[in-house]
PDB file of N, CA and C in Angstrom:
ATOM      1  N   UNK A   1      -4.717   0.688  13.283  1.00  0.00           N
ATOM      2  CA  UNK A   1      -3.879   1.116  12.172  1.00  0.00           C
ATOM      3  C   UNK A   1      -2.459   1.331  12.679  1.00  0.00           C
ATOM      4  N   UNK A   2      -1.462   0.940  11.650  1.00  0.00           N
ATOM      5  CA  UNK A   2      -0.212   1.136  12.291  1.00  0.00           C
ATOM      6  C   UNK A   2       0.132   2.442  12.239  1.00  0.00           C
ATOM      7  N   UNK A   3       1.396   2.577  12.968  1.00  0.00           N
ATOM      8  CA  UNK A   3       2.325   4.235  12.229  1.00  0.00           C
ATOM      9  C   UNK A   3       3.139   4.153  11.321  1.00  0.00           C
ATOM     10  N   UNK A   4       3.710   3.200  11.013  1.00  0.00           N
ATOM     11  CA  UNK A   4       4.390   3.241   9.845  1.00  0.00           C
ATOM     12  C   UNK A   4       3.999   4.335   8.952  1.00  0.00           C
ATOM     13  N   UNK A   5       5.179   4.573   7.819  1.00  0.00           N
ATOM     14  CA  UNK A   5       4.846   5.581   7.152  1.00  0.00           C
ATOM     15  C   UNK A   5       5.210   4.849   5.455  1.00  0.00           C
ATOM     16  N   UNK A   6       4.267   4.408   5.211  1.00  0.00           N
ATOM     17  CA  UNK A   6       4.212   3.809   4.130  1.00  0.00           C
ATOM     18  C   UNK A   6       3.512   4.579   2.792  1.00  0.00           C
ATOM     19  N   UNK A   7       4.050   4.397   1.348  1.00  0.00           N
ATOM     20  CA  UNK A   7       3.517   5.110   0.626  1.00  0.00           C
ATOM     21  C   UNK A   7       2.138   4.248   0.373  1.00  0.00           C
ATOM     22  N   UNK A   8       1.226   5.082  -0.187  1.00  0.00           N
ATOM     23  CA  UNK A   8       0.289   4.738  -0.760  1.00  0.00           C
ATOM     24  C   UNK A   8      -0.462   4.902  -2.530  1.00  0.00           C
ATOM     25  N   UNK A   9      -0.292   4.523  -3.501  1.00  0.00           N
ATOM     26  CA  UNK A   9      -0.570   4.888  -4.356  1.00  0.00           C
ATOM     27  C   UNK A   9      -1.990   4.600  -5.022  1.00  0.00           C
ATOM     28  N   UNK A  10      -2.816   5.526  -5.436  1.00  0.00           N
ATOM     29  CA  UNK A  10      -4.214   5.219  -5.798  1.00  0.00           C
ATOM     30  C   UNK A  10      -4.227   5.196  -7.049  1.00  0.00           C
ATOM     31  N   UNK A  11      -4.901   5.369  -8.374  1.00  0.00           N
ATOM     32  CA  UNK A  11      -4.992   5.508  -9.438  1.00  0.00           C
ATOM     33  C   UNK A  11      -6.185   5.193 -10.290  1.00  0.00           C
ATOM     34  N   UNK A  12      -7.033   6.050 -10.728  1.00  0.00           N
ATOM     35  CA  UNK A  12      -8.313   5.540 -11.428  1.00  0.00           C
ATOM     36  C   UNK A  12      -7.798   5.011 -12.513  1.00  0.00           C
ATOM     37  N   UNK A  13      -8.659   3.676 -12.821  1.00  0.00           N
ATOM     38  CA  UNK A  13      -8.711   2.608 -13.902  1.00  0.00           C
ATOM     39  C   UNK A  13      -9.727   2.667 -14.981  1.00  0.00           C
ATOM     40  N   UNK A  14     -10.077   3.780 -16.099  1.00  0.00           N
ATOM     41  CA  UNK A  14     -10.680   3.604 -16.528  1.00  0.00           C
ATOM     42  C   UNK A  14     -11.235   2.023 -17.102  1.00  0.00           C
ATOM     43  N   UNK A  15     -10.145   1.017 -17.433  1.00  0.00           N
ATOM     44  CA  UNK A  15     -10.610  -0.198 -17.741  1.00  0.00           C
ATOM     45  C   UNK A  15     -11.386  -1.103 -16.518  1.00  0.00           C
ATOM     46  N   UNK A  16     -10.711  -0.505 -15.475  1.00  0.00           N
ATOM     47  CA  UNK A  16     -11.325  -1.131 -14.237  1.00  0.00           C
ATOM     48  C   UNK A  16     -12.311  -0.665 -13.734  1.00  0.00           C
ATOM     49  N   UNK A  17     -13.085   0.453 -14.519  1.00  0.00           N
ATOM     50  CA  UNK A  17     -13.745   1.370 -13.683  1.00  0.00           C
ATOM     51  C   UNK A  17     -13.642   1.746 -12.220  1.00  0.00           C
ATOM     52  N   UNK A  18     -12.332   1.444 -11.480  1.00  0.00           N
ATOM     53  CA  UNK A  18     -12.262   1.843  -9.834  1.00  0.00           C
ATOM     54  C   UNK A  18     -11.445   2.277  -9.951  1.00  0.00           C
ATOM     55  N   UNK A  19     -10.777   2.909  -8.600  1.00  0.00           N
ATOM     56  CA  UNK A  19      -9.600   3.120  -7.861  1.00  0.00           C
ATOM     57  C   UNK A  19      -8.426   1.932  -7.577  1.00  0.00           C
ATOM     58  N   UNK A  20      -7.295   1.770  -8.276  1.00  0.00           N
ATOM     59  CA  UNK A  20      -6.350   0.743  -8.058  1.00  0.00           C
ATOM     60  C   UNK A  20      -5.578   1.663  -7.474  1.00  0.00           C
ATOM     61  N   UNK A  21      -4.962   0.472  -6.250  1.00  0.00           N
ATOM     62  CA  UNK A  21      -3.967   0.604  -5.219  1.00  0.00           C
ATOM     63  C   UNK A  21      -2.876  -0.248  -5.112  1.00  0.00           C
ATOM     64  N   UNK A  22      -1.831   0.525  -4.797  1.00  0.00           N
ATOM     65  CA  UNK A  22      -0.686  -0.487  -5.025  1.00  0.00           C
ATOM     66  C   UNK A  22       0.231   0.122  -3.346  1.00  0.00           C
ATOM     67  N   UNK A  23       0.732  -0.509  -3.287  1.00  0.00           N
ATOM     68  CA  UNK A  23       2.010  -0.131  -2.173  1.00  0.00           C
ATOM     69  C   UNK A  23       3.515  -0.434  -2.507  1.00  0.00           C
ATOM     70  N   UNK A  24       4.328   0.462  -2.799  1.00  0.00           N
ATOM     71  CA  UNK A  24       5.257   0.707  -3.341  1.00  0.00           C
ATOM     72  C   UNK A  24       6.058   0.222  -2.598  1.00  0.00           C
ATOM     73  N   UNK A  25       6.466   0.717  -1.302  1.00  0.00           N
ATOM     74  CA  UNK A  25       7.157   0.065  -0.419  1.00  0.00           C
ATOM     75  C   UNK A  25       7.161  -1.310  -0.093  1.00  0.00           C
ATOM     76  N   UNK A  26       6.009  -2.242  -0.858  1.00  0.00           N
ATOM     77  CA  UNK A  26       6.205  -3.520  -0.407  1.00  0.00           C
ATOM     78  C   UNK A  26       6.478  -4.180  -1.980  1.00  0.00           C
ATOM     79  N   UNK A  27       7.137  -4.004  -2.691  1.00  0.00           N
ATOM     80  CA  UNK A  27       7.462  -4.519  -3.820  1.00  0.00           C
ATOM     81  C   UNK A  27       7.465  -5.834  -3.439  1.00  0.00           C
ATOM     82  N   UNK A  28       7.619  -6.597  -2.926  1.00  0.00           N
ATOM     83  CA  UNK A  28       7.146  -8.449  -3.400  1.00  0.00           C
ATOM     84  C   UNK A  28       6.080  -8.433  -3.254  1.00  0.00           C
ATOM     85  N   UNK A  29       5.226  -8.049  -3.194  1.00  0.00           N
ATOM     86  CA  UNK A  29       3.919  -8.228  -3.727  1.00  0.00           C
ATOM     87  C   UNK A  29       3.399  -7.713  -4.335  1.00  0.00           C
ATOM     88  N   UNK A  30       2.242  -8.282  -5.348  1.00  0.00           N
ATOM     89  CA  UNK A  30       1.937  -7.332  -6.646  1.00  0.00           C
ATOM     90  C   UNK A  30       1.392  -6.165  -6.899  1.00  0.00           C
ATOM     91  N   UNK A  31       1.862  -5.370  -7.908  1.00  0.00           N
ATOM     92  CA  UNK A  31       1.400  -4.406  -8.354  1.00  0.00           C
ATOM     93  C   UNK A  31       0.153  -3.582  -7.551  1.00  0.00           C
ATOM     94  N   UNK A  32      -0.905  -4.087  -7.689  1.00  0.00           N
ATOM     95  CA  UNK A  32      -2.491  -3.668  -7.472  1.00  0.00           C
ATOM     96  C   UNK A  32      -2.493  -4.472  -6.208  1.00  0.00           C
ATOM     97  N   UNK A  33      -2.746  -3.986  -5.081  1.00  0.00           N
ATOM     98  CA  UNK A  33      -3.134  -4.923  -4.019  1.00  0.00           C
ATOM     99  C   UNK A  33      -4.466  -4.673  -3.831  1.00  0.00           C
ATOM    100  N   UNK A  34      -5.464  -3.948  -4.016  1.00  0.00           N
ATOM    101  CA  UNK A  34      -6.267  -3.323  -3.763  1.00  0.00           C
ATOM    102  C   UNK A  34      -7.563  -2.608  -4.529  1.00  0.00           C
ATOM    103  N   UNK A  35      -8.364  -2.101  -4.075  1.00  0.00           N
ATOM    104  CA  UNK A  35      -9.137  -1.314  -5.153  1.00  0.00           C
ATOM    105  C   UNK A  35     -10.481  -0.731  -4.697  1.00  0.00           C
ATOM    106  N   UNK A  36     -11.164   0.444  -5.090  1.00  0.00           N
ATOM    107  CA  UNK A  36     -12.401   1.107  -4.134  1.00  0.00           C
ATOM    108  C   UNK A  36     -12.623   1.426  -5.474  1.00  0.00           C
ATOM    109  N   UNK A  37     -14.087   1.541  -5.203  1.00  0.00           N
ATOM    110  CA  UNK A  37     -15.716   2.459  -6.068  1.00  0.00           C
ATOM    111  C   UNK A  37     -15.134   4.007  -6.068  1.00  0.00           C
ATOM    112  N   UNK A  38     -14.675   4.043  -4.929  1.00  0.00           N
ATOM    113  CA  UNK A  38     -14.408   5.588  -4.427  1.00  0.00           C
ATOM    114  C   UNK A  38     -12.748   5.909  -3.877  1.00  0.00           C
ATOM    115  N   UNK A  39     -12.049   7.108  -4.002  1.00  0.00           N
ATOM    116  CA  UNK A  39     -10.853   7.228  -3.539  1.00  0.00           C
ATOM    117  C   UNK A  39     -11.141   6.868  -1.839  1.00  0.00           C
ATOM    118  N   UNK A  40     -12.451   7.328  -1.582  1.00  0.00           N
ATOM    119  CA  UNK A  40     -12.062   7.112   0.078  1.00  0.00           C
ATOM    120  C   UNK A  40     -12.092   5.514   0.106  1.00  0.00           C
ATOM    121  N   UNK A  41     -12.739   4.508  -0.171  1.00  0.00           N
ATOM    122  CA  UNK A  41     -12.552   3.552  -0.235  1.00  0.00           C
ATOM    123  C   UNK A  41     -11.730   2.499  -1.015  1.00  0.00           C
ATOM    124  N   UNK A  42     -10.918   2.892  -1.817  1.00  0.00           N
ATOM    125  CA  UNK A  42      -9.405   2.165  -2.384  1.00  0.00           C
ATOM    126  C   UNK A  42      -8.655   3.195  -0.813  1.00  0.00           C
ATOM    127  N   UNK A  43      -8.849   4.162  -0.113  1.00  0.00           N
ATOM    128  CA  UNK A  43      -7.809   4.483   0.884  1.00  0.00           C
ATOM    129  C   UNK A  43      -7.847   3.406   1.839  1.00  0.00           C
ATOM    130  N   UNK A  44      -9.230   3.452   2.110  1.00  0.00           N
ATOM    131  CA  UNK A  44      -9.604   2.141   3.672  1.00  0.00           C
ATOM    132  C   UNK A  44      -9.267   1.150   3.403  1.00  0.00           C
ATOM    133  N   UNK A  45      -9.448   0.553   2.063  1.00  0.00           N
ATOM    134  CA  UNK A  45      -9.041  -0.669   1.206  1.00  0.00           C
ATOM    135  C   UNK A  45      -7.109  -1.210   1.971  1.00  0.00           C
ATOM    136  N   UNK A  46      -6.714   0.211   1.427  1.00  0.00           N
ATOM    137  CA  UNK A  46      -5.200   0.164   1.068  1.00  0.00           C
ATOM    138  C   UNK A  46      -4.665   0.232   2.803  1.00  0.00           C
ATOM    139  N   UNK A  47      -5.242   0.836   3.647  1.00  0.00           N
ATOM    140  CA  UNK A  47      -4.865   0.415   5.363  1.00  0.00           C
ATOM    141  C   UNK A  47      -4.866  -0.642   5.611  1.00  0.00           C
ATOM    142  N   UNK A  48      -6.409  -1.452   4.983  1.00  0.00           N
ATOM    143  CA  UNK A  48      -6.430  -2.375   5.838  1.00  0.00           C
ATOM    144  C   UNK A  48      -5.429  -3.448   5.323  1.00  0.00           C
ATOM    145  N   UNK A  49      -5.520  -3.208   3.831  1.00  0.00           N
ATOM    146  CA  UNK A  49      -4.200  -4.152   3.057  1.00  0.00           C
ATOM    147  C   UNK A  49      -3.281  -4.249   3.935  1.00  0.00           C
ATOM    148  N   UNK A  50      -2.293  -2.578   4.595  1.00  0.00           N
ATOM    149  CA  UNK A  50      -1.117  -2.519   4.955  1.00  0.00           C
ATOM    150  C   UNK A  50      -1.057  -3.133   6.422  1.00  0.00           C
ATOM    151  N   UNK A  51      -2.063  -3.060   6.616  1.00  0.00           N
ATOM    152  CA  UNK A  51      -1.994  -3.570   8.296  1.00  0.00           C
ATOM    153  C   UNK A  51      -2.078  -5.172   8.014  1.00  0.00           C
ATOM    154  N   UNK A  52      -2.414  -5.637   7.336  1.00  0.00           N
ATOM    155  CA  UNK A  52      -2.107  -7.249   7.190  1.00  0.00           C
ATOM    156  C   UNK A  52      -0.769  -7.548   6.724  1.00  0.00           C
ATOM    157  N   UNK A  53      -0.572  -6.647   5.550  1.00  0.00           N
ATOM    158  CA  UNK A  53       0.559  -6.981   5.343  1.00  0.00           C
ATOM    159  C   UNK A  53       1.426  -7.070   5.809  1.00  0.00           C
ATOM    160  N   UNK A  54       1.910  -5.933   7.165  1.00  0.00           N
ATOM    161  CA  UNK A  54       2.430  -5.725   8.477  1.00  0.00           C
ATOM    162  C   UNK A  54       2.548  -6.775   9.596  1.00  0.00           C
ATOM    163  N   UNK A  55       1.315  -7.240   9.809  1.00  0.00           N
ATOM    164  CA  UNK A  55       1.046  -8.338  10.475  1.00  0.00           C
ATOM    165  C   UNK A  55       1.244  -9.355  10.311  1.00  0.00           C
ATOM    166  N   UNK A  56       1.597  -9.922   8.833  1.00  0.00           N
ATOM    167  CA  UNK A  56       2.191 -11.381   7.905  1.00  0.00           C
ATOM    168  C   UNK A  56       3.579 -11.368   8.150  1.00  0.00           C
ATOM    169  N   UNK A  57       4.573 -10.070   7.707  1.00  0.00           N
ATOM    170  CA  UNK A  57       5.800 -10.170   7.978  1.00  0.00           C
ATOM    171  C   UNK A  57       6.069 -10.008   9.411  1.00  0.00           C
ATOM    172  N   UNK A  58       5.502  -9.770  10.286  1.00  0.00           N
ATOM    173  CA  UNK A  58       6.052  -9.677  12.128  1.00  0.00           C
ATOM    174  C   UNK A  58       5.606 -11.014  12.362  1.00  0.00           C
ATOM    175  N   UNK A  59       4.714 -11.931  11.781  1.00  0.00           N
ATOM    176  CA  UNK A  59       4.355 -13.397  11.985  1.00  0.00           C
ATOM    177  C   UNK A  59       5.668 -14.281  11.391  1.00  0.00           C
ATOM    178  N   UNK A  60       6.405 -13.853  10.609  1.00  0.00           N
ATOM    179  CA  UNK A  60       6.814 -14.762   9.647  1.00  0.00           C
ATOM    180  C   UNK A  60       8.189 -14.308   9.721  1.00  0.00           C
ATOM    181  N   UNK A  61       8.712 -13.420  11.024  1.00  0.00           N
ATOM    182  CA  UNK A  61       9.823 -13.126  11.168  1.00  0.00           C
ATOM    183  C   UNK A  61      10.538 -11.889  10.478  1.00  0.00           C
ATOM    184  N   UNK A  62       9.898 -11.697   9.263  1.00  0.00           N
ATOM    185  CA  UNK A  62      10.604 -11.323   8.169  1.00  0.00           C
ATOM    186  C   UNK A  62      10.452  -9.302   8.549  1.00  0.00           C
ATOM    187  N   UNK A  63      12.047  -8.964   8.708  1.00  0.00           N
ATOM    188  CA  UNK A  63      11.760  -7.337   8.591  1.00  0.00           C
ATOM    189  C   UNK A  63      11.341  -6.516   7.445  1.00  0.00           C
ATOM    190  N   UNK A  64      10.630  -5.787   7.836  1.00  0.00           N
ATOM    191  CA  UNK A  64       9.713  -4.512   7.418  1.00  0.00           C
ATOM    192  C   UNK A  64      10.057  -3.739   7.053  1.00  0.00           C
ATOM    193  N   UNK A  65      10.015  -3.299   5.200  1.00  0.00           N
ATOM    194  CA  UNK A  65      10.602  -2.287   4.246  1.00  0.00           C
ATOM    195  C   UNK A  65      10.878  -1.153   5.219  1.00  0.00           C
ATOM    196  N   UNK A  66      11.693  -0.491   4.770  1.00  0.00           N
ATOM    197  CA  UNK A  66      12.217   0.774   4.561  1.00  0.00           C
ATOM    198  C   UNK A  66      11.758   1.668   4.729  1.00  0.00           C
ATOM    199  N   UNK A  67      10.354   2.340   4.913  1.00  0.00           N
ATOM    200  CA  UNK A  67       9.467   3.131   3.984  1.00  0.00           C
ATOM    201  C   UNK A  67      10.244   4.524   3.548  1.00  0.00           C
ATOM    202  N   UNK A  68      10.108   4.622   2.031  1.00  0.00           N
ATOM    203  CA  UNK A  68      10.282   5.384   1.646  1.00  0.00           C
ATOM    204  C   UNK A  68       9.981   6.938   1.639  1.00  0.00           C
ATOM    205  N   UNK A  69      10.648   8.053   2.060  1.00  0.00           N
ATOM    206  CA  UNK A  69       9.909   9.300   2.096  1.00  0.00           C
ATOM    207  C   UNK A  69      10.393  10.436   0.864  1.00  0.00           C
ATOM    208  N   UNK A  70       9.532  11.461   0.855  1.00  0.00           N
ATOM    209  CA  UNK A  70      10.145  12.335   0.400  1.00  0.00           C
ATOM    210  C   UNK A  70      10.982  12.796  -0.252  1.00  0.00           C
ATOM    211  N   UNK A  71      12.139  12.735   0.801  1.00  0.00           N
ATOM    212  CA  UNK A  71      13.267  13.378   1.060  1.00  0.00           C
ATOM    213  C   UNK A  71      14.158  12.782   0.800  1.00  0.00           C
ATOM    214  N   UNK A  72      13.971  10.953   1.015  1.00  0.00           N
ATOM    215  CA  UNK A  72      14.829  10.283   0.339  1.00  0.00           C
ATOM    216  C   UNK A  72      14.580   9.904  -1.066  1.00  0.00           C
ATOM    217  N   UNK A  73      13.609  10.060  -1.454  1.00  0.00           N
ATOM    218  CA  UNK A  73      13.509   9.799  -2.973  1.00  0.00           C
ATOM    219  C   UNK A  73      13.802  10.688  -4.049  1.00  0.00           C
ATOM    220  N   UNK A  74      13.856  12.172  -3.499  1.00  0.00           N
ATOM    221  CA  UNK A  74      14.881  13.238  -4.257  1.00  0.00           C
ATOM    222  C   UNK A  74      16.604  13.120  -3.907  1.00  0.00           C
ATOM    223  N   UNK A  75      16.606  12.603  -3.419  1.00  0.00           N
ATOM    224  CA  UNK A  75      18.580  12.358  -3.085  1.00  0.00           C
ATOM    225  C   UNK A  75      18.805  11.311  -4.116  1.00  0.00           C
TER     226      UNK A  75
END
């Protein structure tokens, strides 16, 4: 798993009946990347997402969002 500090967003789907996951910090890619039966599993879901996703852009040259925190999103 990386360190990055990336957001993670979960959200139950009643239409989906699961957990949808999205990653905010990687806006070019869509919305929902993801999804679990269970919050712990849309979480494991959503690592292992980020660690590929991580691993596509250090393959492909391309630098690695911002990640957003906190502290900068109230300023």
């Amino acid at each position: 798993m990386n360190n990055l500090k990336y957001r993670i967003l979960i959200q139950w789907s009643n239409e989906d009946n699961c957990f949808l996951v999205s990653l905010p910090d990687f806006q070019e890619e869509q919305q929902w990347v993801t999804h679990g039966e269970t919050y712990e599993e849309a979480f494991q879901n959503a690592v292992e997402v980020m660690d590929i996703l991580v691993e596509i852009y250090q393959e492909k040259g391309k630098s690695l969002p911002t990640p957003l925190t906190l502290c900068d999103s109230a300023a």
